[in-house]
PDB file of N, CA and C in Angstrom:
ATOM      1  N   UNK A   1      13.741  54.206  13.726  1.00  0.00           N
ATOM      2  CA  UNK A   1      12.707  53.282  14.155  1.00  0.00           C
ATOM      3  C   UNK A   1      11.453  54.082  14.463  1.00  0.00           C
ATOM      4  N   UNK A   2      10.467  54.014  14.029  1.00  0.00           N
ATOM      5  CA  UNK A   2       9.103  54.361  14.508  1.00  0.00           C
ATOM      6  C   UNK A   2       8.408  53.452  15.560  1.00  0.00           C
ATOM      7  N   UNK A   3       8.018  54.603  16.566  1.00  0.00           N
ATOM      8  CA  UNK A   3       7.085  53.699  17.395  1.00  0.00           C
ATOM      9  C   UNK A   3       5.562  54.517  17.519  1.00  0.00           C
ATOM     10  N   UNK A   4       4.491  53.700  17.913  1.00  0.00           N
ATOM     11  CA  UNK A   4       3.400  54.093  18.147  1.00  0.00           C
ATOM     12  C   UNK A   4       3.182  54.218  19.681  1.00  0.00           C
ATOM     13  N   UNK A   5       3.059  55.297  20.414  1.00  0.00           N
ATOM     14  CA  UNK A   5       3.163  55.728  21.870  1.00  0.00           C
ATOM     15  C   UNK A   5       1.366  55.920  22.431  1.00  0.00           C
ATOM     16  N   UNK A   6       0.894  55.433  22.921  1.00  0.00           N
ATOM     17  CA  UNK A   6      -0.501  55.415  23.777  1.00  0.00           C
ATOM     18  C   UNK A   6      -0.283  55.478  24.760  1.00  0.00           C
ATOM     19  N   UNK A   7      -1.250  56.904  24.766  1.00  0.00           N
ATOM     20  CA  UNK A   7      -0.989  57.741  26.183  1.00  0.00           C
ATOM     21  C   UNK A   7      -2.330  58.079  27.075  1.00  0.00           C
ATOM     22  N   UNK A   8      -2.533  57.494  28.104  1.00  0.00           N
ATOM     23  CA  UNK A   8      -3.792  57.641  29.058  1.00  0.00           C
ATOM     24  C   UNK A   8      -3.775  58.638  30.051  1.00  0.00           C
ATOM     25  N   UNK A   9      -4.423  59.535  30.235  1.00  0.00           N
ATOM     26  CA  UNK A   9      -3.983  61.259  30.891  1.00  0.00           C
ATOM     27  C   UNK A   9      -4.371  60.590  32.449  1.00  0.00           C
ATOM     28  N   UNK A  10      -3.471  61.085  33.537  1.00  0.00           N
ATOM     29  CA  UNK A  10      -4.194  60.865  34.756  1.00  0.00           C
ATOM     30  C   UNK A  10      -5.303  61.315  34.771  1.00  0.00           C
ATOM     31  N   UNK A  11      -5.714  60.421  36.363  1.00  0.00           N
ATOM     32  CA  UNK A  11      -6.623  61.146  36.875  1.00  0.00           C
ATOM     33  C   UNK A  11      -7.037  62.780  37.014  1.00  0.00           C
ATOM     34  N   UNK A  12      -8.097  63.323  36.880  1.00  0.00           N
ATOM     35  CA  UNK A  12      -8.342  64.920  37.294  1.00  0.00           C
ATOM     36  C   UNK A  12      -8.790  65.149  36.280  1.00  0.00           C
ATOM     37  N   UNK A  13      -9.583  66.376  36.655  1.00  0.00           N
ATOM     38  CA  UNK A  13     -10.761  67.517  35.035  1.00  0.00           C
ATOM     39  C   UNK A  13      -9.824  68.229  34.770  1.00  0.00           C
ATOM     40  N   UNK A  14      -8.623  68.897  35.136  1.00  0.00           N
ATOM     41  CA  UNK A  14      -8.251  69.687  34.277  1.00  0.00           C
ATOM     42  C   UNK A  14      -6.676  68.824  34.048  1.00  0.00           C
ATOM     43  N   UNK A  15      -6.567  67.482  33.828  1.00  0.00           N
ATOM     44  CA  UNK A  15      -5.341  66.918  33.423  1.00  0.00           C
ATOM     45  C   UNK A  15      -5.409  67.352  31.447  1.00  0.00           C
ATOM     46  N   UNK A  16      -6.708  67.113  30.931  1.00  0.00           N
ATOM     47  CA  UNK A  16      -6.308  67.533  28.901  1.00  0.00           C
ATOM     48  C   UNK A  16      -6.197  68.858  29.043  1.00  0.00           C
ATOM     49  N   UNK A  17      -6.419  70.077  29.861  1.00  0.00           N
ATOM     50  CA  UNK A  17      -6.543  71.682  29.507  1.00  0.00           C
ATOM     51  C   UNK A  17      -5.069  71.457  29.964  1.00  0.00           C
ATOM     52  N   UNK A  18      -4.548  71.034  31.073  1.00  0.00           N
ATOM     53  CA  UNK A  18      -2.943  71.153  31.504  1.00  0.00           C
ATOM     54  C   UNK A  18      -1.897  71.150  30.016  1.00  0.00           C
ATOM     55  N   UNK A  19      -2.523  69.769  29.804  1.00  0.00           N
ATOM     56  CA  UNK A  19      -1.618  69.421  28.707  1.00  0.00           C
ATOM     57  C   UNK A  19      -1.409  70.240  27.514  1.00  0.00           C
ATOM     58  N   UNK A  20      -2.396  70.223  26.765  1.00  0.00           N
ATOM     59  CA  UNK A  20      -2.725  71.307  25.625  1.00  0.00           C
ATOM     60  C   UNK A  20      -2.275  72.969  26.569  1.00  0.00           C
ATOM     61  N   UNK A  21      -1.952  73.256  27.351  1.00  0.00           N
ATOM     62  CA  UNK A  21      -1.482  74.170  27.752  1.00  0.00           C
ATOM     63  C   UNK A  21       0.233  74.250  27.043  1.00  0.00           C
ATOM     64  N   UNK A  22       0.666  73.188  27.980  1.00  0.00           N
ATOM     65  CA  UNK A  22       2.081  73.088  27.744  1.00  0.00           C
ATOM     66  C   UNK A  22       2.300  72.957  26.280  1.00  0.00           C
ATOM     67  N   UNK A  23       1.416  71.792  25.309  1.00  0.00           N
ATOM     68  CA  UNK A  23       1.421  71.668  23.722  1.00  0.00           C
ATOM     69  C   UNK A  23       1.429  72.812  23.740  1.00  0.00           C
ATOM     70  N   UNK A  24       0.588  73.781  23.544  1.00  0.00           N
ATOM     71  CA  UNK A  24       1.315  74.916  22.708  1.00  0.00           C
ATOM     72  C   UNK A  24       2.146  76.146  22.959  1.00  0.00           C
ATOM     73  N   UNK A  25       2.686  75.563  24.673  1.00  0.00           N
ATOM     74  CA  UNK A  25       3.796  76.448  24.716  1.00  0.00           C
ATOM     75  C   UNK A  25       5.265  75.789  23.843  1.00  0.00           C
ATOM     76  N   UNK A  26       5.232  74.172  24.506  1.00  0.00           N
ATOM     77  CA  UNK A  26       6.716  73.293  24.340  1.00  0.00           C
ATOM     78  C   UNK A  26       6.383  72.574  22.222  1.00  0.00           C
ATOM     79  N   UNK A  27       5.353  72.822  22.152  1.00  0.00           N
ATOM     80  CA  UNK A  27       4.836  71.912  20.915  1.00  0.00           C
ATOM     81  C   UNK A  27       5.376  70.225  20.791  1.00  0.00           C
ATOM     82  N   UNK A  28       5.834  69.786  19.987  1.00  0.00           N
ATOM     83  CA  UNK A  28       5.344  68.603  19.694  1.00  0.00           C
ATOM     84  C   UNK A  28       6.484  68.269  19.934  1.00  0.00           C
ATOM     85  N   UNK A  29       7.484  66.670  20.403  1.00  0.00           N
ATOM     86  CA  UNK A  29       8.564  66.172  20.792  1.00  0.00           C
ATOM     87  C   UNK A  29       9.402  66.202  19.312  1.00  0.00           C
ATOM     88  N   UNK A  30      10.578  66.388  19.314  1.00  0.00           N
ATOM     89  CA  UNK A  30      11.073  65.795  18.000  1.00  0.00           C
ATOM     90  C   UNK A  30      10.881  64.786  17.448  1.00  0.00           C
ATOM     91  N   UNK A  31      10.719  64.519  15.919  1.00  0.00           N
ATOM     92  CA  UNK A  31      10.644  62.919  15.689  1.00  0.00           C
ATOM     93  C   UNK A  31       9.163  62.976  15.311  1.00  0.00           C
ATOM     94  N   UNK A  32       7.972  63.375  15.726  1.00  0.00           N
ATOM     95  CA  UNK A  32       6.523  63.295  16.244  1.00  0.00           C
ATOM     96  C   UNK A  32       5.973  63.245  14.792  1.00  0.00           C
ATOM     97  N   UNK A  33       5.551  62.287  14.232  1.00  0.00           N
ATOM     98  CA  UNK A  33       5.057  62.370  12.824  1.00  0.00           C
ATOM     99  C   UNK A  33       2.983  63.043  13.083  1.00  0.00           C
ATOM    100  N   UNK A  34       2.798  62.758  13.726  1.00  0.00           N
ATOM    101  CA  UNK A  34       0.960  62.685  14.184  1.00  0.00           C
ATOM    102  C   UNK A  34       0.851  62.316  15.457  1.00  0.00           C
ATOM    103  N   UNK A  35      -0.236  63.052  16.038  1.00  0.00           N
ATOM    104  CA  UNK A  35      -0.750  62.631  17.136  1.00  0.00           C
ATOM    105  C   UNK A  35      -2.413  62.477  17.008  1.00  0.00           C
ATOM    106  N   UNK A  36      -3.084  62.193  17.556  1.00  0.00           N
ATOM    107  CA  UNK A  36      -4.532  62.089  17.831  1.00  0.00           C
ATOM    108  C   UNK A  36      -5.041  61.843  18.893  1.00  0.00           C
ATOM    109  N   UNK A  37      -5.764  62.188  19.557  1.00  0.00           N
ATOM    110  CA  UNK A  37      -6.377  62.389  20.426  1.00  0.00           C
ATOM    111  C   UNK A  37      -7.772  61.670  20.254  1.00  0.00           C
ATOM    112  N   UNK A  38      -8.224  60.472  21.490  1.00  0.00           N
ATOM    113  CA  UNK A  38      -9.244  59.637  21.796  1.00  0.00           C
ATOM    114  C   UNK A  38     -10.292  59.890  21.624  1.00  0.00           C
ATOM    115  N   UNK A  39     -11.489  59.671  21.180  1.00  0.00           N
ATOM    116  CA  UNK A  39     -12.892  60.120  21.181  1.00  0.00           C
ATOM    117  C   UNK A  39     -13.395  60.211  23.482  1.00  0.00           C
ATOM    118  N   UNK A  40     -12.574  59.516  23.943  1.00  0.00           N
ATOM    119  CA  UNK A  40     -12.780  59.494  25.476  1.00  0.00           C
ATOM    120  C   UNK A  40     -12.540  60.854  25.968  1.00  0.00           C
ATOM    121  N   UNK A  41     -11.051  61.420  25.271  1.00  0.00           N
ATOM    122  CA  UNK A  41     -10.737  62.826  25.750  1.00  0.00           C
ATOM    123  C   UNK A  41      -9.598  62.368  26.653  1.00  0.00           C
ATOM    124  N   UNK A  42      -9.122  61.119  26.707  1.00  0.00           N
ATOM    125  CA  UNK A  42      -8.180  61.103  27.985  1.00  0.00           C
ATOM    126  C   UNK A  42      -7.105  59.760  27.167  1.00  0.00           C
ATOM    127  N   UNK A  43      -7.494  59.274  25.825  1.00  0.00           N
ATOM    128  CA  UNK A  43      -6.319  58.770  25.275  1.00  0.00           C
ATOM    129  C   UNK A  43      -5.672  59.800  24.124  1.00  0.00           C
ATOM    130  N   UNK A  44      -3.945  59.184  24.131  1.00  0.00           N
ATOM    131  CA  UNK A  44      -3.620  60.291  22.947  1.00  0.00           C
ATOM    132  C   UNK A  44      -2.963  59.572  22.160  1.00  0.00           C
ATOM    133  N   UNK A  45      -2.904  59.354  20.912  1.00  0.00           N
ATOM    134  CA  UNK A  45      -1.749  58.194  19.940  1.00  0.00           C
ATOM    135  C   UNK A  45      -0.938  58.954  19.384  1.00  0.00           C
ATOM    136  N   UNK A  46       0.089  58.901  19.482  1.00  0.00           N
ATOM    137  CA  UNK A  46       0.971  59.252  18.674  1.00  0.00           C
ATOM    138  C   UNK A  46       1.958  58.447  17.841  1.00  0.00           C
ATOM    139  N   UNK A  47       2.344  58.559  16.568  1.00  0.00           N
ATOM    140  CA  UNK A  47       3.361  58.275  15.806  1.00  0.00           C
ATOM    141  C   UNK A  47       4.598  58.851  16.299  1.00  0.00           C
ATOM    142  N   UNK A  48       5.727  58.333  16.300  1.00  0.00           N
ATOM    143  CA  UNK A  48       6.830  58.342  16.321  1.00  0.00           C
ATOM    144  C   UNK A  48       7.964  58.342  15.431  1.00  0.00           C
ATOM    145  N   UNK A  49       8.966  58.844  14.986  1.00  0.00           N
ATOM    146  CA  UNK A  49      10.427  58.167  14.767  1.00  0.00           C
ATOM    147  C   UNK A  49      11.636  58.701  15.236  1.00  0.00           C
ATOM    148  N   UNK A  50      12.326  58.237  15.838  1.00  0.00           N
ATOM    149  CA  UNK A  50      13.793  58.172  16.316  1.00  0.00           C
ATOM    150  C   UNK A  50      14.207  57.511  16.683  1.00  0.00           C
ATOM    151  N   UNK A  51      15.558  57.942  16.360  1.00  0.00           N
ATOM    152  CA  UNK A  51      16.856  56.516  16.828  1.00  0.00           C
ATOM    153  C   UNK A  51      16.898  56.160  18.120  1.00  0.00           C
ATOM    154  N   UNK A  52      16.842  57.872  19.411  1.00  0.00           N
ATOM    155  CA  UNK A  52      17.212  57.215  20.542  1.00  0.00           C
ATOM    156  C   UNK A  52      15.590  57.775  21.465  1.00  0.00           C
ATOM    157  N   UNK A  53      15.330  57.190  22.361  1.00  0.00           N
ATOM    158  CA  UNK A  53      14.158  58.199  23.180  1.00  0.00           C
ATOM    159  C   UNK A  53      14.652  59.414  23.648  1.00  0.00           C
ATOM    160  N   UNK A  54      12.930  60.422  23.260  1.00  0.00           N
ATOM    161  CA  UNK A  54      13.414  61.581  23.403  1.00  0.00           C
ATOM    162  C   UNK A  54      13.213  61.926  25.034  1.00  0.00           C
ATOM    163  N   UNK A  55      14.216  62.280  25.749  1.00  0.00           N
ATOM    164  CA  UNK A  55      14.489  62.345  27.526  1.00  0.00           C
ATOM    165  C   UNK A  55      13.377  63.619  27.710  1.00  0.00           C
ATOM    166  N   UNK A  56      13.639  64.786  26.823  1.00  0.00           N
ATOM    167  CA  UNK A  56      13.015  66.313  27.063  1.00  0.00           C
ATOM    168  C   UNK A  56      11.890  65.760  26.933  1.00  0.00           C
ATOM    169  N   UNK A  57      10.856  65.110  25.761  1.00  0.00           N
ATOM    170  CA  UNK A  57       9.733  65.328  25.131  1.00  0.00           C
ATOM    171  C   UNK A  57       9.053  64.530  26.686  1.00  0.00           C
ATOM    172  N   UNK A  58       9.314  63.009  27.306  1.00  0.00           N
ATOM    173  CA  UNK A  58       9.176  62.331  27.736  1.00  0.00           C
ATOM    174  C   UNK A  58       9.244  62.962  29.442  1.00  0.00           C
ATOM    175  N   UNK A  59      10.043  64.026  29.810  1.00  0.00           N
ATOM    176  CA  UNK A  59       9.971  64.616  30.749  1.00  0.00           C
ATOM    177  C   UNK A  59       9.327  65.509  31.190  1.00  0.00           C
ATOM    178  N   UNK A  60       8.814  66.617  29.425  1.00  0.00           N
ATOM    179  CA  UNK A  60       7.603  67.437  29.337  1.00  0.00           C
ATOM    180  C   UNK A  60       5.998  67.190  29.918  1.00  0.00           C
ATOM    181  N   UNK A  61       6.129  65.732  29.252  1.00  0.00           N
ATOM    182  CA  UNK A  61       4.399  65.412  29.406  1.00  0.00           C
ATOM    183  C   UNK A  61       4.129  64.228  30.283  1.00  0.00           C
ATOM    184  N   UNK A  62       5.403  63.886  30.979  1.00  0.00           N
ATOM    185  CA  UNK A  62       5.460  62.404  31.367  1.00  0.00           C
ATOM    186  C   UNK A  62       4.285  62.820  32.668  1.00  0.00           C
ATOM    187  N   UNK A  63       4.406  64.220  33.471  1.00  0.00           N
ATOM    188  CA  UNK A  63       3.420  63.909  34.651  1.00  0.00           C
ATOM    189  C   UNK A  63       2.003  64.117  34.322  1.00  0.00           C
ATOM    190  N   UNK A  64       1.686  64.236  32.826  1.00  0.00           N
ATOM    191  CA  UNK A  64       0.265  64.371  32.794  1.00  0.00           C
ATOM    192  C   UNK A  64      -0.498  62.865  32.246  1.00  0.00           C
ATOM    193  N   UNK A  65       0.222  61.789  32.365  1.00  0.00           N
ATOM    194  CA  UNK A  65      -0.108  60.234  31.857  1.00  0.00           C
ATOM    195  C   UNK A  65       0.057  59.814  33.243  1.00  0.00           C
ATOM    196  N   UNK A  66      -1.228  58.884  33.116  1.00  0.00           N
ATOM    197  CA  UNK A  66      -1.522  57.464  34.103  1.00  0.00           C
ATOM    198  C   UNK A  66      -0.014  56.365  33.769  1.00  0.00           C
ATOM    199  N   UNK A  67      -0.529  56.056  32.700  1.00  0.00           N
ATOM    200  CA  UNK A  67       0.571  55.524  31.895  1.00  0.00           C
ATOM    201  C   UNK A  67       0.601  55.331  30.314  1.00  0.00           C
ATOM    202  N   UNK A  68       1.661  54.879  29.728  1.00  0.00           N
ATOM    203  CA  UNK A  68       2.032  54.715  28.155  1.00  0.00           C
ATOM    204  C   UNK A  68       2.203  54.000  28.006  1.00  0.00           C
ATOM    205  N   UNK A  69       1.979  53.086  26.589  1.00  0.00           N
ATOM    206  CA  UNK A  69       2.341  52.099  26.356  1.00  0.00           C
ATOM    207  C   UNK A  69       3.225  52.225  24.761  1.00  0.00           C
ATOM    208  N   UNK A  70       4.363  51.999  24.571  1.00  0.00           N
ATOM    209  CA  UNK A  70       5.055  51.862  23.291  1.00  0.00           C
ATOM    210  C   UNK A  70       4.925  50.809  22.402  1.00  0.00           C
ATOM    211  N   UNK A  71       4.829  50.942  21.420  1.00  0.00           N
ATOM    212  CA  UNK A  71       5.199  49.827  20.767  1.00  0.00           C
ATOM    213  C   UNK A  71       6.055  50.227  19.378  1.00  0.00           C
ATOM    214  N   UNK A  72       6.745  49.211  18.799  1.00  0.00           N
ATOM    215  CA  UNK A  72       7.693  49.518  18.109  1.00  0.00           C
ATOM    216  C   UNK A  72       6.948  48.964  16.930  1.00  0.00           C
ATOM    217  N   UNK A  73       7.535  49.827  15.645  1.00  0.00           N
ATOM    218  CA  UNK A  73       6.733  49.331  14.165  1.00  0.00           C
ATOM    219  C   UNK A  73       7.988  49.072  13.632  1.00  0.00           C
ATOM    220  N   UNK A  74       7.926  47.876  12.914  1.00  0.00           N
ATOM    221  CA  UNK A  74       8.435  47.129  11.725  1.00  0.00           C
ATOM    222  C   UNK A  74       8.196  47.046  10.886  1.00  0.00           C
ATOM    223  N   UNK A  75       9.188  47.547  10.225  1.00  0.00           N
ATOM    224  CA  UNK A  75       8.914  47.685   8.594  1.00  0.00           C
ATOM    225  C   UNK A  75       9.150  46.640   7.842  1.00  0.00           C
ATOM    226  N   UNK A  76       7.726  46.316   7.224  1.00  0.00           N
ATOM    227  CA  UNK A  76       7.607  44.813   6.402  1.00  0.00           C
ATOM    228  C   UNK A  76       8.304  44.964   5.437  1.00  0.00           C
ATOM    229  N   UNK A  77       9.907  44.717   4.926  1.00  0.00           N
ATOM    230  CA  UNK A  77      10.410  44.268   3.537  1.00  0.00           C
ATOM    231  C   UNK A  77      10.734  42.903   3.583  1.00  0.00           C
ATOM    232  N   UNK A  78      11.178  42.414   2.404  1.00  0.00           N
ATOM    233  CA  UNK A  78      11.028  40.684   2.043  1.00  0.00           C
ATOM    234  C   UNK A  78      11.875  40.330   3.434  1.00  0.00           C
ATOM    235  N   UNK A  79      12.880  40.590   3.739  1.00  0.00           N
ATOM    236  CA  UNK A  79      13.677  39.661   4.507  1.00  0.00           C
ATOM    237  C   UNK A  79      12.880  39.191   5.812  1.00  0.00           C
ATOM    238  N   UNK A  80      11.936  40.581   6.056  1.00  0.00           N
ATOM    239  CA  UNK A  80      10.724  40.013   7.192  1.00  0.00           C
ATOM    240  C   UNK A  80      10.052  39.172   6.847  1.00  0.00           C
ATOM    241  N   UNK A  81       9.526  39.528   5.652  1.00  0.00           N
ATOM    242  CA  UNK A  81       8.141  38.560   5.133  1.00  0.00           C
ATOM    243  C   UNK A  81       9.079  37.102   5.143  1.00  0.00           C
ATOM    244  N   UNK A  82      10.242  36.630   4.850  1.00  0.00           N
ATOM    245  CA  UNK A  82      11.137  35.753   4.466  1.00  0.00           C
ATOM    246  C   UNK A  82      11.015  34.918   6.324  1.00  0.00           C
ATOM    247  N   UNK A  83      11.369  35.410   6.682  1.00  0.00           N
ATOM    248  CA  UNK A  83      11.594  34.880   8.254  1.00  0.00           C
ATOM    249  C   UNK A  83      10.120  34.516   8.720  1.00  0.00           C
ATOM    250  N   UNK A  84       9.297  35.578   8.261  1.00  0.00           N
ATOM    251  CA  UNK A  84       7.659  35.124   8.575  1.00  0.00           C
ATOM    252  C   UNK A  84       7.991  33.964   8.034  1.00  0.00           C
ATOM    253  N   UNK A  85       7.603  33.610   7.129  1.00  0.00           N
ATOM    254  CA  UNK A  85       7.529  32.469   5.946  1.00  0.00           C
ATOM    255  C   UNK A  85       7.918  31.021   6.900  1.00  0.00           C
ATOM    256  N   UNK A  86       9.388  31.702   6.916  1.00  0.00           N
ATOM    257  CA  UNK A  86      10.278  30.677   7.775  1.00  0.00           C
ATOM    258  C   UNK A  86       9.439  30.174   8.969  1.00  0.00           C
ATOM    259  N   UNK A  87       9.494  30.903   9.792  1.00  0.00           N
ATOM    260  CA  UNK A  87       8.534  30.312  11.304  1.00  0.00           C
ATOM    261  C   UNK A  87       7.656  29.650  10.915  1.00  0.00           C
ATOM    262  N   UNK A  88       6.635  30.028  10.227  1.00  0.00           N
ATOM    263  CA  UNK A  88       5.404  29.601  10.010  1.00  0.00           C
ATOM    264  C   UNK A  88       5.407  28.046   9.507  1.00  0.00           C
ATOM    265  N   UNK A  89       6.387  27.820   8.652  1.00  0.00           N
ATOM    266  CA  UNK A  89       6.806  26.368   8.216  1.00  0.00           C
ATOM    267  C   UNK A  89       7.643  25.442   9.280  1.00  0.00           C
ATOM    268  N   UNK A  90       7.819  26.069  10.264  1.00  0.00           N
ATOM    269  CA  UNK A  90       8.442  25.461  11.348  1.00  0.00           C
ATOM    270  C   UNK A  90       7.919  25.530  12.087  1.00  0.00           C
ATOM    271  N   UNK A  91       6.268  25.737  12.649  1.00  0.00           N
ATOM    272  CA  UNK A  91       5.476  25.864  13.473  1.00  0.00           C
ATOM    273  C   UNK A  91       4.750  24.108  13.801  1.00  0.00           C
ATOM    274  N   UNK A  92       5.288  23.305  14.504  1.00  0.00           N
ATOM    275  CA  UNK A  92       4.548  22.352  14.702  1.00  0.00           C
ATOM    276  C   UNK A  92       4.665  22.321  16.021  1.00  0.00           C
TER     277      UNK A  92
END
């Protein structure tokens, strides 16, 4: 399963030098297809995939986020598009 992870750095000036500290000691979580980093300097997106959450990656960087938000990606093949279809004709 891939998820897309948005990450807002706490409060403090040196919460992005912290981080990028640890990045290139611990590097990137398993699974981690891309990350990017906010034009603000204090959001970070990352791509995802794995089966289960990663506990280490999530314990590494968890004290340098305000908070995260996950979301899970679905992969559009027919049987989705099929069920779309479905609802949508049953939408009254």
């Amino acid at each position: 399963m891939k998820y897309v992870v948005i990450s807002h750095l706490a409060p403090g000036v040196d919460s992005a030098r912290k981080v990028f500290e640890v990045f290139q000691k611990a590097g990137l979580p398993t699974g981690t297809e891309s990350v990017w980093a906010g034009l603000d300097g204090k959001t970070f997106v990352n791509i995802v995939e794995s089966d289960t959450p990663d506990m280490v990656g999530a314990s590494t960087y968890g004290p340098f986020f305000d908070k995260s938000t996950v979301i899970p990606v679905v992969a559009l093949d027919d049987a989705w598009m099929e069920a779309i279809r479905t609802a949508q004709a049953n939408w009254d």
